[in-house]
C-alpha atoms as a PDB file:
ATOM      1  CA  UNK A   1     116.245 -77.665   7.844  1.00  0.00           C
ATOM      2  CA  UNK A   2     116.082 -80.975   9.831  1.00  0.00           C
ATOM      3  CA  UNK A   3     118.987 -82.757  10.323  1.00  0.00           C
ATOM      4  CA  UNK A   4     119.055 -87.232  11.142  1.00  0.00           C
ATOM      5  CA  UNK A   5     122.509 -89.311  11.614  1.00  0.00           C
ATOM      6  CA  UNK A   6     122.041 -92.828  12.083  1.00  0.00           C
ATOM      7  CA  UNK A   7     124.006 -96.295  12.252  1.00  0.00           C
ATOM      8  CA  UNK A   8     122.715-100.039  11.896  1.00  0.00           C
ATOM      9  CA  UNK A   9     123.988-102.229  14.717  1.00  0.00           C
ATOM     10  CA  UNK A  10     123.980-106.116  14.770  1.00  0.00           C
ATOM     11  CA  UNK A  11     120.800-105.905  16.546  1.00  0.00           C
ATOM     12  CA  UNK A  12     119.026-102.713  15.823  1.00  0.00           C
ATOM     13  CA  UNK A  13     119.626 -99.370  15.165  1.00  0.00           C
ATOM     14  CA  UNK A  14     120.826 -95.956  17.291  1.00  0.00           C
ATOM     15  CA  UNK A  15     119.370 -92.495  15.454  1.00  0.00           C
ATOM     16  CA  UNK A  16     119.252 -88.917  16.002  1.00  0.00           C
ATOM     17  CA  UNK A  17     117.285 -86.167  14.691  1.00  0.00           C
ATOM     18  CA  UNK A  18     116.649 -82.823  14.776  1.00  0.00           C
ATOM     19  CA  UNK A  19     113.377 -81.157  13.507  1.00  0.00           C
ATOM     20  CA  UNK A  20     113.551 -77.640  12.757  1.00  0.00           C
ATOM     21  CA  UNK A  21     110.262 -75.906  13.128  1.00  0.00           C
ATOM     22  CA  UNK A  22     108.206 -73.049  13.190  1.00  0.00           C
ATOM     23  CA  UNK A  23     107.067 -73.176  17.100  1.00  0.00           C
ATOM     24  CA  UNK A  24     103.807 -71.752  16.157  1.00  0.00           C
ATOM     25  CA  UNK A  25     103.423 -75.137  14.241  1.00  0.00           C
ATOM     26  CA  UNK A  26     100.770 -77.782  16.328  1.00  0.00           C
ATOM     27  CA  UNK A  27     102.647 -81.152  17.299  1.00  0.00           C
ATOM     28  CA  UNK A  28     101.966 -83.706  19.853  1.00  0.00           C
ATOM     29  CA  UNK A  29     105.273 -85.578  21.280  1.00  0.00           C
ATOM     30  CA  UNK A  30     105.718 -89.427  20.447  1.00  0.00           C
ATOM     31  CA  UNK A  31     102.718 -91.372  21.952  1.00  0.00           C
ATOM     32  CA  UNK A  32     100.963 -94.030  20.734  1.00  0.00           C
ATOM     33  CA  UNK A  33      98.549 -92.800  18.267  1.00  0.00           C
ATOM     34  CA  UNK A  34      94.719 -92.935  19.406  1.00  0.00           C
ATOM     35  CA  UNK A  35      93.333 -93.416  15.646  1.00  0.00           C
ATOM     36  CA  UNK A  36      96.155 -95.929  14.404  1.00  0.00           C
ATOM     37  CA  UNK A  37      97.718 -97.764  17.850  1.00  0.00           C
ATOM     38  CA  UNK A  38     100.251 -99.512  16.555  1.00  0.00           C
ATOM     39  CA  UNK A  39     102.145 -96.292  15.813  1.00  0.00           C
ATOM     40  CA  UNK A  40     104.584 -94.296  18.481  1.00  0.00           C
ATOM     41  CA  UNK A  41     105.605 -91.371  16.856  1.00  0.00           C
ATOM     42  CA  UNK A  42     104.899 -87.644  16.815  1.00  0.00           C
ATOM     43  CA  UNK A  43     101.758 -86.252  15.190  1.00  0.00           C
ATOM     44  CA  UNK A  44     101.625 -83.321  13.232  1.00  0.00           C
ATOM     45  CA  UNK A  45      98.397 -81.378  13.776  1.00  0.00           C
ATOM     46  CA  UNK A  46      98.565 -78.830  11.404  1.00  0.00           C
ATOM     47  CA  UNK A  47      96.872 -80.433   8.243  1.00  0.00           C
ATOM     48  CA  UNK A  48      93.392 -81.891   8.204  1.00  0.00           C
ATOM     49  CA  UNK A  49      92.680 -84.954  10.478  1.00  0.00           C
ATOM     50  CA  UNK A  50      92.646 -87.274   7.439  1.00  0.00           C
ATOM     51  CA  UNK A  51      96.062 -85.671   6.481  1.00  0.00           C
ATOM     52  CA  UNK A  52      98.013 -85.818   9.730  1.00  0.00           C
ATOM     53  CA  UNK A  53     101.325 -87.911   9.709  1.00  0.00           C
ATOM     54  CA  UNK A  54     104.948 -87.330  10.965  1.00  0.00           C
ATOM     55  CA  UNK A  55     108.402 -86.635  10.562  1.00  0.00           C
ATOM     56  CA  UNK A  56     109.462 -89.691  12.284  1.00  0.00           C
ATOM     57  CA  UNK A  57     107.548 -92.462  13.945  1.00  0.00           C
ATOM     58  CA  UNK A  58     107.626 -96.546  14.417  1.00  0.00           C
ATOM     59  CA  UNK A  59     105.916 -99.052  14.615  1.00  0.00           C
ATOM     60  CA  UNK A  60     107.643-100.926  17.658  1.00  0.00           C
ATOM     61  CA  UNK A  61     106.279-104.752  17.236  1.00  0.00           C
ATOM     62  CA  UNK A  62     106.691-104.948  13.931  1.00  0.00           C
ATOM     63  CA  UNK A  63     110.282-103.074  13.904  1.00  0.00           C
ATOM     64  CA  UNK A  64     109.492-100.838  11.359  1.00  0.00           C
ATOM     65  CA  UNK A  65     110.753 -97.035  11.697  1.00  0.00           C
ATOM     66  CA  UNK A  66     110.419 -94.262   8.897  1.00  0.00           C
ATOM     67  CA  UNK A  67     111.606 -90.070   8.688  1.00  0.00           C
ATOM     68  CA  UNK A  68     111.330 -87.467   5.966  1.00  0.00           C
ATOM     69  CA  UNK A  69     113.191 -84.621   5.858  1.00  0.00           C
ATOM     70  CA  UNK A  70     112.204 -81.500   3.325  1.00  0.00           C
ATOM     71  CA  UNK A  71     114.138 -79.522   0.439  1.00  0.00           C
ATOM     72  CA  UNK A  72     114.344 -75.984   0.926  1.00  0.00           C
ATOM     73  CA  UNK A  73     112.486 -75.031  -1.690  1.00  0.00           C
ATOM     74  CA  UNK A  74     109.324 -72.351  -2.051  1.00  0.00           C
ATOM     75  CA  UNK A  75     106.580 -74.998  -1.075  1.00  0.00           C
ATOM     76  CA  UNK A  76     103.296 -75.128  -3.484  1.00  0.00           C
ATOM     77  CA  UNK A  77      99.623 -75.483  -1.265  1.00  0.00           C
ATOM     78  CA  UNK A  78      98.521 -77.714  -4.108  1.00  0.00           C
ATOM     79  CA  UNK A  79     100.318 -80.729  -2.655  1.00  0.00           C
ATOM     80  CA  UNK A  80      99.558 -82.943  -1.138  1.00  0.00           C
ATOM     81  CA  UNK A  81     101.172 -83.120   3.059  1.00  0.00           C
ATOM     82  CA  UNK A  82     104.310 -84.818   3.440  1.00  0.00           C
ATOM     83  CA  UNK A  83     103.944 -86.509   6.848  1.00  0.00           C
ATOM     84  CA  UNK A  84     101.041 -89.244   5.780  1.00  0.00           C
ATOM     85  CA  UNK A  85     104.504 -91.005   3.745  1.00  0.00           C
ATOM     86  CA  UNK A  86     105.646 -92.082   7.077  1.00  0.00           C
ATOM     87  CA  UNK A  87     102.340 -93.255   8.685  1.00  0.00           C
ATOM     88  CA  UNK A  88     101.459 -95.329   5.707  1.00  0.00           C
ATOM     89  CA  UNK A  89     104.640 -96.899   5.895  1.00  0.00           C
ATOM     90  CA  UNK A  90     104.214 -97.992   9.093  1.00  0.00           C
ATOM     91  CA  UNK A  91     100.580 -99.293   8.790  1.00  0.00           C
ATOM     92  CA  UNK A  92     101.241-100.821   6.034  1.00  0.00           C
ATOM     93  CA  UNK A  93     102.477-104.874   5.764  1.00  0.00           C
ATOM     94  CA  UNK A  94     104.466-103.679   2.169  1.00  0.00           C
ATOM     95  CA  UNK A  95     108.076-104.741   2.311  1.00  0.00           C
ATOM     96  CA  UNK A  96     110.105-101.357   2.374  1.00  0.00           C
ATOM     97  CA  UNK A  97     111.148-101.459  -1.255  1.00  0.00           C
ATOM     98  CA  UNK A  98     107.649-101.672  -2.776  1.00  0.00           C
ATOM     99  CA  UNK A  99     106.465 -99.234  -0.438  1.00  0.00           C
ATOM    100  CA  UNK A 100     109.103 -96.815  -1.787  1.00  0.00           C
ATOM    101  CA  UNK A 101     108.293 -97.435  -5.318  1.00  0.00           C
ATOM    102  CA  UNK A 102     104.611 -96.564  -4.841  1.00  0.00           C
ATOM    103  CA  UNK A 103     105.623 -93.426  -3.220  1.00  0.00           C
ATOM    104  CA  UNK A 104     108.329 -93.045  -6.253  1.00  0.00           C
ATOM    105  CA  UNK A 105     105.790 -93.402  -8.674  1.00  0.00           C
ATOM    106  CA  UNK A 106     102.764 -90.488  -6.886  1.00  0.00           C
ATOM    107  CA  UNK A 107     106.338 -88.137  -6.132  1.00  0.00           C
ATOM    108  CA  UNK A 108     104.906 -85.222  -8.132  1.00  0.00           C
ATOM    109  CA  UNK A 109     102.055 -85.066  -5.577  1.00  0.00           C
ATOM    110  CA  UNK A 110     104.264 -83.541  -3.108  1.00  0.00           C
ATOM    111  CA  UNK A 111     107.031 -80.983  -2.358  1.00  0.00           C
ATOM    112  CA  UNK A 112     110.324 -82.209  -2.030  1.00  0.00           C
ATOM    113  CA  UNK A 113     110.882 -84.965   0.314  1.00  0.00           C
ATOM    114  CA  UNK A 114     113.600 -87.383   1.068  1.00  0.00           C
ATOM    115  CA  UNK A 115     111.903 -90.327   2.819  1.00  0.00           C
ATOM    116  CA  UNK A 116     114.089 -93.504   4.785  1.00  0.00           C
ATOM    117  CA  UNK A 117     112.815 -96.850   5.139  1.00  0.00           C
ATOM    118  CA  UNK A 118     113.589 -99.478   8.029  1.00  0.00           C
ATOM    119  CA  UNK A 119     112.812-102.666   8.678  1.00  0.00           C
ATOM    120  CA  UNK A 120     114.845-104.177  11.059  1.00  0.00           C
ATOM    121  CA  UNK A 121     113.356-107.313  11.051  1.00  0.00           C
ATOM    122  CA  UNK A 122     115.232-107.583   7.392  1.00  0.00           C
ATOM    123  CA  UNK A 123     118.270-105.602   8.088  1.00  0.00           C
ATOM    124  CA  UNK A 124     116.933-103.183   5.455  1.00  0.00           C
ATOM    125  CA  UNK A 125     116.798 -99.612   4.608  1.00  0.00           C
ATOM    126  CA  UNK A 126     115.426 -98.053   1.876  1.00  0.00           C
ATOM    127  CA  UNK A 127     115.716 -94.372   0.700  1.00  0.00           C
ATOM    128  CA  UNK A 128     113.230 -92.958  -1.810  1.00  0.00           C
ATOM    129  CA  UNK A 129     113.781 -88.861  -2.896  1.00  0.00           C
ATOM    130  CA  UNK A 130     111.837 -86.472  -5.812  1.00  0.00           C
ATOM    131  CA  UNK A 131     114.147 -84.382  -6.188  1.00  0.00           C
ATOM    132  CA  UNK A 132     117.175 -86.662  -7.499  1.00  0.00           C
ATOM    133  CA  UNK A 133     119.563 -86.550 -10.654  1.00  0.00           C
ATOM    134  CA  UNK A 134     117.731 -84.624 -13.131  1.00  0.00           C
ATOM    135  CA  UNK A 135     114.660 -83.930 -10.862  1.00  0.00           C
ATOM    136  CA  UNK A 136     113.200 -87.313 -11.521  1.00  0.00           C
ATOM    137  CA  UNK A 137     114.007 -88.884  -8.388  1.00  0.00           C
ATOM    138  CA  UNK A 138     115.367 -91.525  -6.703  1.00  0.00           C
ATOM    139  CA  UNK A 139     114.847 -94.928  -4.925  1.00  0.00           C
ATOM    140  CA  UNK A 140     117.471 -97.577  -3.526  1.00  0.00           C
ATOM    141  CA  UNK A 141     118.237 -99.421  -0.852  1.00  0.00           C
ATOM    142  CA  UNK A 142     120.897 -98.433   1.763  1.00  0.00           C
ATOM    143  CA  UNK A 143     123.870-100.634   2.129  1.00  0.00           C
ATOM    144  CA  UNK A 144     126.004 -98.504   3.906  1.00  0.00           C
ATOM    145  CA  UNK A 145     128.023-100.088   7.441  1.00  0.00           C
ATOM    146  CA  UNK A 146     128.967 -96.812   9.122  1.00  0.00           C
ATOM    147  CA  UNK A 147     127.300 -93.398  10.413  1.00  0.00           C
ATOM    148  CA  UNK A 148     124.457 -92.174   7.255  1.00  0.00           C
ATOM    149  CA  UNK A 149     123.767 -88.424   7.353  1.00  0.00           C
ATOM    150  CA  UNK A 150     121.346 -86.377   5.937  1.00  0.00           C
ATOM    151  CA  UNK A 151     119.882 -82.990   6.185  1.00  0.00           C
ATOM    152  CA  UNK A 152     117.674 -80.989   3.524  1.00  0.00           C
ATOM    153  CA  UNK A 153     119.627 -81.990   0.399  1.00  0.00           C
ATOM    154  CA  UNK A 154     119.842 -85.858  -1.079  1.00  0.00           C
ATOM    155  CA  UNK A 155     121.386 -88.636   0.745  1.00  0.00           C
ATOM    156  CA  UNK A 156     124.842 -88.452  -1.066  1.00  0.00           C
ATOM    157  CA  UNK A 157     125.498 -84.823  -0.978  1.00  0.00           C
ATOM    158  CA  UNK A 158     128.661 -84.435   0.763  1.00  0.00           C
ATOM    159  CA  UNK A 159     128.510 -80.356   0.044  1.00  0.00           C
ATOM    160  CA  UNK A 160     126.502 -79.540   3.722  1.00  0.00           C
ATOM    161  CA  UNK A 161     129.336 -79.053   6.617  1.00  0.00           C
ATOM    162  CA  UNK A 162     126.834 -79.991   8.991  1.00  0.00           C
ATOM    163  CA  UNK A 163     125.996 -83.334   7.869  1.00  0.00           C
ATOM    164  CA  UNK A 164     129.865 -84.100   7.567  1.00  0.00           C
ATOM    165  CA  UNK A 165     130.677 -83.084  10.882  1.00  0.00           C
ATOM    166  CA  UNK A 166     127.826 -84.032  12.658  1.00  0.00           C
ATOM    167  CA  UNK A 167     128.721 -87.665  11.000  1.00  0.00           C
ATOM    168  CA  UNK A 168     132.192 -87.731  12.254  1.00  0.00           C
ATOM    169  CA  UNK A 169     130.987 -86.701  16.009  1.00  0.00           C
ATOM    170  CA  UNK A 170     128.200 -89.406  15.967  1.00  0.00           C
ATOM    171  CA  UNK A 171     130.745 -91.959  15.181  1.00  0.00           C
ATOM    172  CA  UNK A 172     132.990 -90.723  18.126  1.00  0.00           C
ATOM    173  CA  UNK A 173     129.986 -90.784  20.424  1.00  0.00           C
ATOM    174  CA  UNK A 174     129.211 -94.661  19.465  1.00  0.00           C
ATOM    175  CA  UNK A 175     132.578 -95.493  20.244  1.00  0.00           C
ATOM    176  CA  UNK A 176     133.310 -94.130  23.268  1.00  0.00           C
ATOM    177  CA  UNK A 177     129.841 -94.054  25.273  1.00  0.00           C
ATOM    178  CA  UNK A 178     129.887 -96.171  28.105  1.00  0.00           C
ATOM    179  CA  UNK A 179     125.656 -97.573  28.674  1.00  0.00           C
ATOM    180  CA  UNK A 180     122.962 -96.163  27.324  1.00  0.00           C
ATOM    181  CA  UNK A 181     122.418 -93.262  29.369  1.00  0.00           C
ATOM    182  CA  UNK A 182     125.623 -92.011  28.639  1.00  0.00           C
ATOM    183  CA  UNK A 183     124.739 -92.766  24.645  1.00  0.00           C
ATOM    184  CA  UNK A 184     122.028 -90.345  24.773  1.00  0.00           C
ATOM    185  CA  UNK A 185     123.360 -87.453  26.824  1.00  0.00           C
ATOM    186  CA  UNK A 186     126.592 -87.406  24.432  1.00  0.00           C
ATOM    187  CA  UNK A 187     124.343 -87.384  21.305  1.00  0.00           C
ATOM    188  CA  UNK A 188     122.026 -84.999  22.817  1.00  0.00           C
ATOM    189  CA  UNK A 189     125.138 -82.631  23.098  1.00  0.00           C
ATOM    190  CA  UNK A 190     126.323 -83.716  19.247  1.00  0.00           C
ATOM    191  CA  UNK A 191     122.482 -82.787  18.391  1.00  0.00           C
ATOM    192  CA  UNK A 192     123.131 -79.122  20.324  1.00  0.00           C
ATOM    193  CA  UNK A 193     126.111 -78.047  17.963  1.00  0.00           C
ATOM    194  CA  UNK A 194     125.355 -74.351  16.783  1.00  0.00           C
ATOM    195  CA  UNK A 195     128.489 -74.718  14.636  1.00  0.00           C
ATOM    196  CA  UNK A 196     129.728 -71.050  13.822  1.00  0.00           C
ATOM    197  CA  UNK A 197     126.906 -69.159  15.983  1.00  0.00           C
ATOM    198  CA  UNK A 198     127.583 -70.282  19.370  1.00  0.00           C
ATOM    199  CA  UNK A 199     128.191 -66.358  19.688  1.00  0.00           C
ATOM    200  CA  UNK A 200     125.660 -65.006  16.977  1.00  0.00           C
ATOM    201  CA  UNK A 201     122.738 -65.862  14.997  1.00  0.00           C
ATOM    202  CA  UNK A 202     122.472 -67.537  11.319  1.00  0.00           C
ATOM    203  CA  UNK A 203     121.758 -64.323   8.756  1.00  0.00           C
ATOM    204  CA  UNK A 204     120.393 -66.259   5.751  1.00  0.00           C
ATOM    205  CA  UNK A 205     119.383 -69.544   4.566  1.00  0.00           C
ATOM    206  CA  UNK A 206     122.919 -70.829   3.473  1.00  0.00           C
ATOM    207  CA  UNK A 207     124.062 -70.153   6.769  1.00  0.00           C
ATOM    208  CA  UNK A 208     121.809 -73.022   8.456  1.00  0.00           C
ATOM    209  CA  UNK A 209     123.695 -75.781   6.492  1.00  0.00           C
ATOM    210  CA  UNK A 210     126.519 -74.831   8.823  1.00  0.00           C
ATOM    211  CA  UNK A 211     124.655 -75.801  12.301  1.00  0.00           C
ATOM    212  CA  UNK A 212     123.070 -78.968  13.809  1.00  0.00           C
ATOM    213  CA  UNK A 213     121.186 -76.782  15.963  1.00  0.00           C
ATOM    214  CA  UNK A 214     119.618 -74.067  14.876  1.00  0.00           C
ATOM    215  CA  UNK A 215     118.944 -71.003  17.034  1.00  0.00           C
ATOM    216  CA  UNK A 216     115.682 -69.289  17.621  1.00  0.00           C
ATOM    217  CA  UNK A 217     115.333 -66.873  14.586  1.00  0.00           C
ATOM    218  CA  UNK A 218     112.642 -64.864  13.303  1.00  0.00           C
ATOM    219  CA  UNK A 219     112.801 -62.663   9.612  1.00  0.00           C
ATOM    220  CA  UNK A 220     116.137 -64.884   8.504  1.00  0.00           C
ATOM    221  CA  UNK A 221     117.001 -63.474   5.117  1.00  0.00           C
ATOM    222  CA  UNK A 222     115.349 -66.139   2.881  1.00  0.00           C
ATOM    223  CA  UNK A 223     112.596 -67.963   5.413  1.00  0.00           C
ATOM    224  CA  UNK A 224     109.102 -66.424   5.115  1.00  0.00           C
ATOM    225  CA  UNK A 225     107.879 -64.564   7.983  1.00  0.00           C
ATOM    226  CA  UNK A 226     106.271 -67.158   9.528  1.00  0.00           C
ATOM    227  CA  UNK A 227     107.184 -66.521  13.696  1.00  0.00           C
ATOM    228  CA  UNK A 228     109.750 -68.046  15.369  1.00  0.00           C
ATOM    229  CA  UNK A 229     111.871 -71.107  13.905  1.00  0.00           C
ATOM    230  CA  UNK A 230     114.694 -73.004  15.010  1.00  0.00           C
ATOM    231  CA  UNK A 231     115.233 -76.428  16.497  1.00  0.00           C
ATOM    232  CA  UNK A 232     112.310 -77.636  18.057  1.00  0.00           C
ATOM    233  CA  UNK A 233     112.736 -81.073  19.511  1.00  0.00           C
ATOM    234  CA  UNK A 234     115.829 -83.686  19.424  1.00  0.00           C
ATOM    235  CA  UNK A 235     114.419 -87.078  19.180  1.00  0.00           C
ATOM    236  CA  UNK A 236     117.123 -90.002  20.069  1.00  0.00           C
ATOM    237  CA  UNK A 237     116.266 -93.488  18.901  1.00  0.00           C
ATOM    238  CA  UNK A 238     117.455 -96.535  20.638  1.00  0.00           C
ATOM    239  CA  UNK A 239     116.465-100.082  19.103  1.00  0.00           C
ATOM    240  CA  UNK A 240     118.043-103.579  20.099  1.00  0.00           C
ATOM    241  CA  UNK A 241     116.151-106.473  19.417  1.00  0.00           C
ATOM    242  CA  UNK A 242     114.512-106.638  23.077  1.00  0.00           C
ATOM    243  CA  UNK A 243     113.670-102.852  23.772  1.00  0.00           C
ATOM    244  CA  UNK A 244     113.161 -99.633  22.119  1.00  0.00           C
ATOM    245  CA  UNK A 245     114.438 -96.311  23.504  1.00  0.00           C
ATOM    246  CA  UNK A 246     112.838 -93.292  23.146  1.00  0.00           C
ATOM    247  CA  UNK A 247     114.510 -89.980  24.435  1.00  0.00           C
ATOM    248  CA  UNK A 248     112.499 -86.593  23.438  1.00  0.00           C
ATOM    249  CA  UNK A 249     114.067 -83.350  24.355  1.00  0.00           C
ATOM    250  CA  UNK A 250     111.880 -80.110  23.708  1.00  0.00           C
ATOM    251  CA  UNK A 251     113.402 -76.752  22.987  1.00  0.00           C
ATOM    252  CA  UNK A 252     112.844 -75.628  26.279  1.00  0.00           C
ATOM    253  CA  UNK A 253     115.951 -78.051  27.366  1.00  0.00           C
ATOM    254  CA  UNK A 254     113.978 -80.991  29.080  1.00  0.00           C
ATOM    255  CA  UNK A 255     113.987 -84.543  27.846  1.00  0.00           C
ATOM    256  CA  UNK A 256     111.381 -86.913  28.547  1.00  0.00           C
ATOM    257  CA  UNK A 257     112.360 -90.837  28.181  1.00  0.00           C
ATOM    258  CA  UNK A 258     110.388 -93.819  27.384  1.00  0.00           C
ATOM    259  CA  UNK A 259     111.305 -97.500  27.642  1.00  0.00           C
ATOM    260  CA  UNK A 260     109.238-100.329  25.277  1.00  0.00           C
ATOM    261  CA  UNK A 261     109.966-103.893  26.015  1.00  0.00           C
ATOM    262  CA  UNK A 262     109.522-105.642  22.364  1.00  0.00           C
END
């Protein structure tokens, strides 16, 4: 049930996301990645080395970023992993659109995904999905000016309260944040919103559309009995045209920060 709000500045691009998780789940922080350098993202550990990707990396010099979020859906072990979408986006020297329609056209390899696109060297985003109108998916480039939202549902479902208010608070935060420090500790706090269950803990699936962040739970009516899942890390993305931000906070409450000078 991951949850991303974003906005394209004049010169780059301020996101936020939260990746709900099993903890038991293996995953390295963002670093740059030993086997492919030229990425700074998260790794995933959990599939086979040749499988390994992310839910959200970049590629800093070339000012190309890329997420997936998942469908809630019962997931089939036949397909393919999920993550590898965003690591061969950012290795690869494809513009953003025909990346996307390669992915479009493998889409029944994999679970459902939606997938996002930047390259801010264009101004572009691109969102690709398999689970669209009619369950043959989508693909189409992002012109919207404000705050985008999206959770575990497609891009222009307006039906999740979360996304909705989590869009309207973002916007707030971009307004009235004075310096960057303050940027990330306001959207840090947008990124904590339990919604309803401040006071009590989600009791089934539906109930997790209603909270940015989602509790610790275990044996949620609905979510496999898997250990312990809630929100695992907030990620907050800073990029101007001179420096990329980095601000990681783990579920244990700290936040680590990194600076790149592009």
């Amino acid at each position: 049930m991951c949850i991303v709000f974003w906005k394209l500045l004049d010169d780059g691009l301020v996101l936020a996301f939260n990746r709900d998780e099993y903890f038991a789940r293996p995953t390295l922080g963002f670093h740059y990645w030993p086997s492919h350098p030229t990425i700074l993202a998260p790794q995933d550990l959990h599939p086979p080395p040749s499988q390994r990707g992310t839910y959200l990396g970049t590629a800093p010099h070339s000012k190309r970023l890329a997420f997936l979020t998942n469908f809630r859906e019962p997931p089939s072990p036949a397909k393919q992993s999920r993550g590898p979408l965003v690591r061969d986006y950012l290795l690869t020297s494809k513009p953003a659109l025909d990346y996307a329609q390669s992915v479009y056209e493998q889409r029944h390899q994999y679970n459902g995904f939606n997938l996002v696109l930047f390259d801010l060297d264009k101004r572009q985003v691109v969102y690709v999905t398999n689970r669209g109108y009619g369950g043959e998916g989508i693909v189409k480039v992002l012109v919207e000016s404000g705050v985008v939202g999206l959770s575990n549902s497609t891009i222009d479902d307006k039906t999740w309260p979360k996304v909705e208010q989590g869009k309207e608070a973002f916007a707030r935060v971009l307004e009235s944040s004075k310096g960057e420090q303050s940027l990330i500790s306001n959207l840090v706090q947008v990124m904590s919103d339990p919604g309803p269950f401040a006071t009590s803990l989600p009791q089934c699936l539906d109930d997790l559309q209603q909270c940015i962040y989602v509790p610790e739970l275990s044996n949620i009516g609905g979510l496999p009995s898997a250990g312990l899942y809630g929100t695992r890390t907030t990620d907050i993305i800073i990029l101007t045209a001179s420096q990329l931000t980095i601000a990681e906070r783990d579920h244990d409450g700290s936040i680590k920060t990194s600076k790149i000078n592009l």
